[in-house]
Every structure is written in structure tokens, then in C-alpha cells.
Protein backbone atom coordinates (compact mmCIF):
# COMPACT_ATOMS: atom_id res chain seq x y z
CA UNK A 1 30.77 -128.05 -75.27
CA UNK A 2 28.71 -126.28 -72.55
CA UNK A 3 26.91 -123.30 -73.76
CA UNK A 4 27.19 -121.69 -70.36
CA UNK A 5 31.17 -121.68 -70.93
CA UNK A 6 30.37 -120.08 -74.45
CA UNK A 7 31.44 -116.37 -73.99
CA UNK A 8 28.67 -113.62 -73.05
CA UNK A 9 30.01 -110.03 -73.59
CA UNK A 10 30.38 -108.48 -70.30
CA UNK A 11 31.67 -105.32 -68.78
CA UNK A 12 35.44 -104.85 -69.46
CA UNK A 13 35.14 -107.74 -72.12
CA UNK A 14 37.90 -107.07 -74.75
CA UNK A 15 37.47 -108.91 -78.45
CA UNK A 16 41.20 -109.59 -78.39
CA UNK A 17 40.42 -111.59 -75.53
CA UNK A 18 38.04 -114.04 -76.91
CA UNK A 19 39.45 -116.96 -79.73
CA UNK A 20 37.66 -117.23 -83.11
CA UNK A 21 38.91 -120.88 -82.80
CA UNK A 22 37.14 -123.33 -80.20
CA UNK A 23 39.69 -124.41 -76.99
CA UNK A 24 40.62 -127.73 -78.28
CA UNK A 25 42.39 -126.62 -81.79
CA UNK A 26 42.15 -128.31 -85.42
CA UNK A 27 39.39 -130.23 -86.04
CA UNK A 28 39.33 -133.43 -87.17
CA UNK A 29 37.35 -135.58 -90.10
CA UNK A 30 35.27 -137.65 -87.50
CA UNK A 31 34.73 -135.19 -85.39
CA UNK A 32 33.46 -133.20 -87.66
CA UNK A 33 31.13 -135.70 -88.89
CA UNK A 34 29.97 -136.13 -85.15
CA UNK A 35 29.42 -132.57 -84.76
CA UNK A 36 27.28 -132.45 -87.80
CA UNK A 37 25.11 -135.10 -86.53
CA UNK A 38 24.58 -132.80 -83.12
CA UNK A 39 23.80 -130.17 -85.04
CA UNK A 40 20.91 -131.55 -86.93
CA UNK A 41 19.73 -133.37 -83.98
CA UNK A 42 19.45 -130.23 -82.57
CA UNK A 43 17.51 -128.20 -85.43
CA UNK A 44 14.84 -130.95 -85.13
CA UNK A 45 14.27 -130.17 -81.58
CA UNK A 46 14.54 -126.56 -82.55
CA UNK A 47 12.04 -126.59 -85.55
CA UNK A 48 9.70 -129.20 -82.66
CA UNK A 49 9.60 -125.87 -80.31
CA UNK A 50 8.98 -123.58 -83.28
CA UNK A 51 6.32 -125.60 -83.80
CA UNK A 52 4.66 -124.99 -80.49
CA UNK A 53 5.64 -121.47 -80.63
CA UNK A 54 3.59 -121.35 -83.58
CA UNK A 55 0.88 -122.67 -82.26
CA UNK A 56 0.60 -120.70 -79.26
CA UNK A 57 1.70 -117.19 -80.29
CA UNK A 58 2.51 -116.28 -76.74
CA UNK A 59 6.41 -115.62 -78.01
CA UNK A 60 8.41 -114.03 -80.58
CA UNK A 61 11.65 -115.11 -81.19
CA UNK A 62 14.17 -112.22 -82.53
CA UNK A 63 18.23 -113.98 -83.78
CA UNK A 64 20.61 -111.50 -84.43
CA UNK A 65 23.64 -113.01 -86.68
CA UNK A 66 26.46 -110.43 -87.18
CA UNK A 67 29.86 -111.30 -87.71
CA UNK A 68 32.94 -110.58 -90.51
CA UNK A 69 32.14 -111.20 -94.19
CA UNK A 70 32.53 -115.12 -94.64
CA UNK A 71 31.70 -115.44 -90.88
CA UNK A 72 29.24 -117.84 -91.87
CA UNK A 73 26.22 -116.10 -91.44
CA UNK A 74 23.95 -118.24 -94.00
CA UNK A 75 25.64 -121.08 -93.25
CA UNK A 76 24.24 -120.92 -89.41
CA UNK A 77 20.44 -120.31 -90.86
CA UNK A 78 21.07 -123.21 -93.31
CA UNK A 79 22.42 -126.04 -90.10
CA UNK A 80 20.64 -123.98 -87.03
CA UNK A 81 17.06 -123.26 -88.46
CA UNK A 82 16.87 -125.33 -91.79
CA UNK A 83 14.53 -127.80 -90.19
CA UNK A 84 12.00 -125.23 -89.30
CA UNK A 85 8.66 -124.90 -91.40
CA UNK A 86 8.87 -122.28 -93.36
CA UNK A 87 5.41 -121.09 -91.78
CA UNK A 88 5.81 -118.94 -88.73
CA UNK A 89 9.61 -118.12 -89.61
CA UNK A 90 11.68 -116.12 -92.40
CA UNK A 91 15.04 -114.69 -92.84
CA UNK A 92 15.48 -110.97 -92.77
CA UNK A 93 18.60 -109.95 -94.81
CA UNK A 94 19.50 -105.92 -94.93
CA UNK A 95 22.10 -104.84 -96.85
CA UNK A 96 22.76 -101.57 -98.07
CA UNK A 97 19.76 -99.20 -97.65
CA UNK A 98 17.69 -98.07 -100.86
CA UNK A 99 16.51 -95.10 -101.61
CA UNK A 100 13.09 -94.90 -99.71
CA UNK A 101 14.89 -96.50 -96.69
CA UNK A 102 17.36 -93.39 -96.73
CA UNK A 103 14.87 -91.15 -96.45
CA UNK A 104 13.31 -92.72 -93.02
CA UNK A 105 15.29 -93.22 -89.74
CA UNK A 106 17.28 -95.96 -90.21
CA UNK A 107 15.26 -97.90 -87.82
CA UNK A 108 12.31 -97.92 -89.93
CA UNK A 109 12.89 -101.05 -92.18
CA UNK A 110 14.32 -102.69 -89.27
CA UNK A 111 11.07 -102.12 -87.35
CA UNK A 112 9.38 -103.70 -90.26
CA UNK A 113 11.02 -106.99 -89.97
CA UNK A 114 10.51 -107.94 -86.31
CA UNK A 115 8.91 -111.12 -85.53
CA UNK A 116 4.78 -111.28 -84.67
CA UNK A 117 3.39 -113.56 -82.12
CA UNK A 118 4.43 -117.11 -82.46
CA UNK A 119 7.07 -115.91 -85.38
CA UNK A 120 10.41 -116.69 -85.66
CA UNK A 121 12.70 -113.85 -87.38
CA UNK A 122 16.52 -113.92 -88.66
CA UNK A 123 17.91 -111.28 -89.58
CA UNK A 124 20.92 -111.49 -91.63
CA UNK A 125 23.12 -108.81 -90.48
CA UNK A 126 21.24 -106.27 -89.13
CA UNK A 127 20.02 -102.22 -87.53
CA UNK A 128 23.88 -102.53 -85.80
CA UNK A 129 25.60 -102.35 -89.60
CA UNK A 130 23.54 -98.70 -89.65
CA UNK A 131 26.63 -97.88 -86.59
CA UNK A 132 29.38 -100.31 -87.65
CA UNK A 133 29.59 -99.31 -91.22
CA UNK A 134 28.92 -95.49 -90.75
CA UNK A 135 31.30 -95.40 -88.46
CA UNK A 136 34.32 -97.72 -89.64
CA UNK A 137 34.35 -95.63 -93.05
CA UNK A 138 33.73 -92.25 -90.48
CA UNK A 139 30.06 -91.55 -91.95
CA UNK A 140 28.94 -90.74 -88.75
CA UNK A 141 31.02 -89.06 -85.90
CA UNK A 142 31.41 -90.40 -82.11
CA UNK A 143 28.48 -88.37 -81.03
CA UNK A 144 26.11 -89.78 -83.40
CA UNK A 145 27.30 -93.24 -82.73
CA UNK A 146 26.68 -92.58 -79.30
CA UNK A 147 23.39 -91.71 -80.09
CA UNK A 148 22.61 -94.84 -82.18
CA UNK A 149 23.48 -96.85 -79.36
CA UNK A 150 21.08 -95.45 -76.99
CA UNK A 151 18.42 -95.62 -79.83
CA UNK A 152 19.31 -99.45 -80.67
CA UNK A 153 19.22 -100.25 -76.73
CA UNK A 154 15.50 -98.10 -76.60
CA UNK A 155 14.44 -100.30 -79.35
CA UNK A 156 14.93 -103.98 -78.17
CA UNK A 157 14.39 -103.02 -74.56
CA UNK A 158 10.83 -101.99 -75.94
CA UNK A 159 10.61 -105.04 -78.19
CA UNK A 160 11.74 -107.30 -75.35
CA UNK A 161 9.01 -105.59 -73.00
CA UNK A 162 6.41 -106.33 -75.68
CA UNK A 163 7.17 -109.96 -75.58
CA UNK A 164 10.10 -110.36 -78.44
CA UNK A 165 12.92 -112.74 -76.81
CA UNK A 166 16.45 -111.34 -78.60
CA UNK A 167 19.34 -113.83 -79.47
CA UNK A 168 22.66 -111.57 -80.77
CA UNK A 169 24.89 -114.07 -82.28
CA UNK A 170 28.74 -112.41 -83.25
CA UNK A 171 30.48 -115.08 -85.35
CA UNK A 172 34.07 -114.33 -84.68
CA UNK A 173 36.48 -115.25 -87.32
CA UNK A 174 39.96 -114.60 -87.71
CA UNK A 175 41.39 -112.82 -90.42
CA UNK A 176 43.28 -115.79 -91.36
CA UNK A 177 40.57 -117.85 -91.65
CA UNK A 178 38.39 -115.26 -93.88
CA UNK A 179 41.07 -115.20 -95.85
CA UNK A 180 41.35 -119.01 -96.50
CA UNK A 181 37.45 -119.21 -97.36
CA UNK A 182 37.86 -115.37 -99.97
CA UNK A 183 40.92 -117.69 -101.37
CA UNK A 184 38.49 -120.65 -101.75
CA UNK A 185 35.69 -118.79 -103.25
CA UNK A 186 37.81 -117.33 -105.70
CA UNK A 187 39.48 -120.62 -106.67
CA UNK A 188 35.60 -122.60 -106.93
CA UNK A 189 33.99 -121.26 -110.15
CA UNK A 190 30.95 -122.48 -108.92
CA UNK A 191 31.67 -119.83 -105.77
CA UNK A 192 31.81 -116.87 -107.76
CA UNK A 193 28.35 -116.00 -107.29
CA UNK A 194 29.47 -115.74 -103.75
CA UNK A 195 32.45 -113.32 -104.01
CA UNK A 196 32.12 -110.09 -104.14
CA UNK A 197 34.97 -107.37 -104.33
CA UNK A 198 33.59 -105.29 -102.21
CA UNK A 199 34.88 -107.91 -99.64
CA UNK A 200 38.49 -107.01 -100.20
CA UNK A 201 37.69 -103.44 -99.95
CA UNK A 202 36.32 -103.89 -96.35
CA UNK A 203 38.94 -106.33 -95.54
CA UNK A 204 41.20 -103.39 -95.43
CA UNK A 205 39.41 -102.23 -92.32
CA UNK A 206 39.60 -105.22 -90.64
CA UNK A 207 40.92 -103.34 -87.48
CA UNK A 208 38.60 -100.55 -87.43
CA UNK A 209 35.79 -103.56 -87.59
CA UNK A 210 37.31 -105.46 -84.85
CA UNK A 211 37.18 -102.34 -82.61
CA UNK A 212 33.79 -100.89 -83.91
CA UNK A 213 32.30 -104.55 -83.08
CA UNK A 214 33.88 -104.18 -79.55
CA UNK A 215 32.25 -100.92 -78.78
CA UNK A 216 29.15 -101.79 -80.13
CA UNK A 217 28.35 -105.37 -78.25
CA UNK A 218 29.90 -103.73 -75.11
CA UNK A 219 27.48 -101.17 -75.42
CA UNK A 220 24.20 -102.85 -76.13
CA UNK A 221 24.35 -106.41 -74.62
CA UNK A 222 21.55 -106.38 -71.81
CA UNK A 223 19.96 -109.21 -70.36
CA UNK A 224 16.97 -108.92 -72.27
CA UNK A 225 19.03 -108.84 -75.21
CA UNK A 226 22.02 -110.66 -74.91
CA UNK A 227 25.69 -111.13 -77.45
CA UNK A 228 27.19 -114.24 -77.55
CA UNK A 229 30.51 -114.23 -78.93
CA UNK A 230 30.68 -117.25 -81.45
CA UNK A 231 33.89 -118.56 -82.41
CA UNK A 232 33.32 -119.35 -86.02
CA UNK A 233 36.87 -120.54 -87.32
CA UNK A 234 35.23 -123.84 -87.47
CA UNK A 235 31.70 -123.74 -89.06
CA UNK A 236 30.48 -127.16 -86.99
CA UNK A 237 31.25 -125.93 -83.89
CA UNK A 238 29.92 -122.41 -84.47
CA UNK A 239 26.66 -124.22 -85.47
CA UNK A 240 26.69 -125.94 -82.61
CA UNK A 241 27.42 -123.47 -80.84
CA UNK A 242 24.53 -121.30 -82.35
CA UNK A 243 22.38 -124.09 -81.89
CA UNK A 244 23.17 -125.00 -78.22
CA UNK A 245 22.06 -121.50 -76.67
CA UNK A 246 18.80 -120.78 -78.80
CA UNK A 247 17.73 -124.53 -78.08
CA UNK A 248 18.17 -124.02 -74.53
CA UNK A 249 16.54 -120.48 -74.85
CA UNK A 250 13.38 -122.12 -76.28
CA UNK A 251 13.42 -125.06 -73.45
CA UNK A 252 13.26 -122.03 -70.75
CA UNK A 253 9.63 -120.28 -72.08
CA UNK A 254 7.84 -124.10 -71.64
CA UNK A 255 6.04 -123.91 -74.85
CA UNK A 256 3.11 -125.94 -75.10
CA UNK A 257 0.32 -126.78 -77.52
CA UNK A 258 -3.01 -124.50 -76.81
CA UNK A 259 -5.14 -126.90 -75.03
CA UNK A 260 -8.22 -128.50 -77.56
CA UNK A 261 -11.64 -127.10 -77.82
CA UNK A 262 -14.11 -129.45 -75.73
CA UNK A 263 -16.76 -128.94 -78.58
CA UNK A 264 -14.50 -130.78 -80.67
CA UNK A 265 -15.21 -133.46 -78.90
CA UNK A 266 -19.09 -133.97 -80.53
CA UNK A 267 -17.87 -133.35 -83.87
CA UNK A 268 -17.58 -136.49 -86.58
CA UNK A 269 -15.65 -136.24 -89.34
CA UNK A 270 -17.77 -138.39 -92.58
């Protein structure tokens, strides 16, 4: 799978056009197995440049998951960035705003959560569910939907400029498949703690999801902070996938080790 034939939201792009499967159709056993091997391969490498990115604090790294409910959103921080140390990286999760968060712009907690130098930031969902929600379940009208997407596109063009690199990851399931892996939680007692009914509620709006996601990558994919559309009907190649594009993203800024101190040189360690 080459990541440059992975599909980048462009102008005109259409989310009926892209597949939540990958090309070559049902997986199989070994293949899978194969797959999962890539992928872990490849969150060493990733967790080896974290490491430097760490070290030097030249870089923040900003990944962006959104997708459907059972997209697989912690299952792509588990297999993409489960080998990194916990030091210099954390998962940012926002769900639905509390009360003190209500009464700021609903940028502010966002804000918060944005990666320092040499820090490595997930966030788990994200400031676009402040659009996609409000306006699937009409909370917000066009106009101030319009807004919000000139705001969001403000705020990571000033985050890129202040040295954040941005990753936007959609994880594009079908509605078959989401409802194959609702169907499995519910059958796994020891998936419960998983389900929530809440998830059947928004189910019911798949359509108005599928065309509030299309507005809103159309509108806010830049070069300085890209959307990837991830097929995620099969959760090895959406990790690999995942993993392909921010490994080759990390490659690009040449991180390297800050050079030793020459004093260090006359020290002795008894």
C-alpha cells in the first residue's frame, strides 16, 4: 500500500466517492497477521523519531483522529502510537463539553491540549465535533457553521506557523461495518463497557454525518493541515494506513539528537 495513493481531500472531493474498504476486498487470516507485523514494525520506528523529537523540541506533532462511532479511533492510538514513551506524548479525548467549558469559546479547551515543543498530542475526536455535532442535530445554523470553519482554519494555520505539524486522520467506515462491530459489542459481555446507547441514537443520522463530515474536511484541509481519508472497514489496514503517512511525516523534519556538550567530555563518573 503506498501512502501517496491513500486519498487526500481535495477540491470537488465527494465522500461517496472514496471506499471505507481498501481496493483489494476481504481480508484474509495471513494477511492479516502480516499486516499486524507492519504495523508494529512501524510504531517502533515511530516511537524511535518521537524519541528524537523529544529530545530536540524543535517540533510539535498535532494527530487529528475523527471518524464514525466504532471507526476505530482507540484502536489506531493503541497499534499506531502504543510504542511511544509515555514521556513527551498523551492522548487528548473531548467529549461532550462541561459546564466551565460552555461558558468559554469552544476553542478554549481545545487550545489547552495542543502539543509543546518536542510533544506529541492525540486528540481523540476533536474542536471539529464543536461543528459536526451542532450542526447534524441543527444546534447551530449554516452561518455559524460557516463561521466555525473560518475560526478552526485561523487556529491551525496559527498553530502550524508556530511550529505545530497537523495530521487529520478521517477513519471512514461503512454503515455496515459499524453495525457488525455495535452487534459484536452487544453480543461480548465483556464489551459492554464499550457500548453506549447513545450510539444508536446518532446512528440515526448517519446521513446528515456523512454530509456534515464532507463539508467540513472540504472546508478545512490545507497543506499545513492536511485530511486523509482512512478507509477503516478493516482495522489492519487502517493502522497501517495511519501509520504509513505520520511515519513518513516524521522522516521529512530530519530529527536528530541535540549534539553533546564538549565539557562532558572532562567529566568522570566514580
Amino acid at each position: 500500500m503506498d501512502s501517496a495513493a491513500l486519498r487526500r481531500v481535495k477540491p470537488g472531493w465527494q465522500l461517496k466517492d472514496a471506499d471505507a474498504r481498501m481496493a483489494d476486498g476481504a481480508e484474509q487470516a495471513e494477511a492479516k497477521a502480516a499486516e499486524k507485523l507492519q504495523v508494529l514494525h512501524m510504531a517502533e520506528q515511530i516511537a524511535a523519531f518521537q524519541d528524537k523529537l523529544y529530545a530536540g523540541k524543535q517540533h510539535k506533532l498535532l494527530i487529528i483522529l475523527q471518524g464514525m462511532d466504532t471507526s476505530g479511533k482507540d484502536g489506531t492510538v493503541r497499534a499506531v502510537f502504543g510504542q511511544i514513551h509515555p514521556l513527551g506524548a498523551r492522548t487528548a479525548a473531548f467529549r461532550a463539553p462541561s459546564v466551565a467549558e460552555q461558558e468559554h469559546d469552544y476553542l478554549w479547551r481545545v487550545h489547552r491540549e495542543v502539543p509543546g515543543s518536542g510533544e506529541v498530542v492525540i486528540f481523540n475526536r476533536s474542536h471539529y465535533e464543536d461543528v459536526l455535532v451542532g450542526r447534524v442535530h441543527q444546534r447551530i445554523g449554516q452561518a455559524e457553521c460557516e463561521r466555525r470553519y473560518a475560526q478552526i482554519r485561523d487556529f491551525e494555520r496559527m498553530l502550524a506557523e508556530t511550529g505545530t505539524v497537523i495530521l487529520k486522520f478521517f477513519l471512514h467506515i461503512s454503515r455496515q461495518e459499524q453495525k457488525t462491530r455495535l452487534e459484536e459489542r452487544l453480543a461480548d459481555p465483556d464489551k459492554h463497557w464499550k457500548f453506549d446507547p447513545q450510539d444508536l441514537l446518532e446512528r440515526a443520522h448517519w446521513d446528515s454525518y456523512q454530509r456534515a463530515y464532507e463539508k467540513a474536511l472540504s472546508a478545512t484541509d490545507a497543506d499545513h493541515a492536511p485530511w486523509y481519508v482512512i478507509p477503516a472497514d478493516s482495522k489492519t489496514r487502517r493502522n497501517l494506513a495511519v501509520a504509513r503517512i505520520v511515519l513518513e511525516k516524521l522522516a521529512s523534519l530530519k530529527l536528530r539528537y541535540p549534539p553533546g556538550n564538549p565539557d562532558f567530555r572532562q567529566l568522570k563518573v566514580e
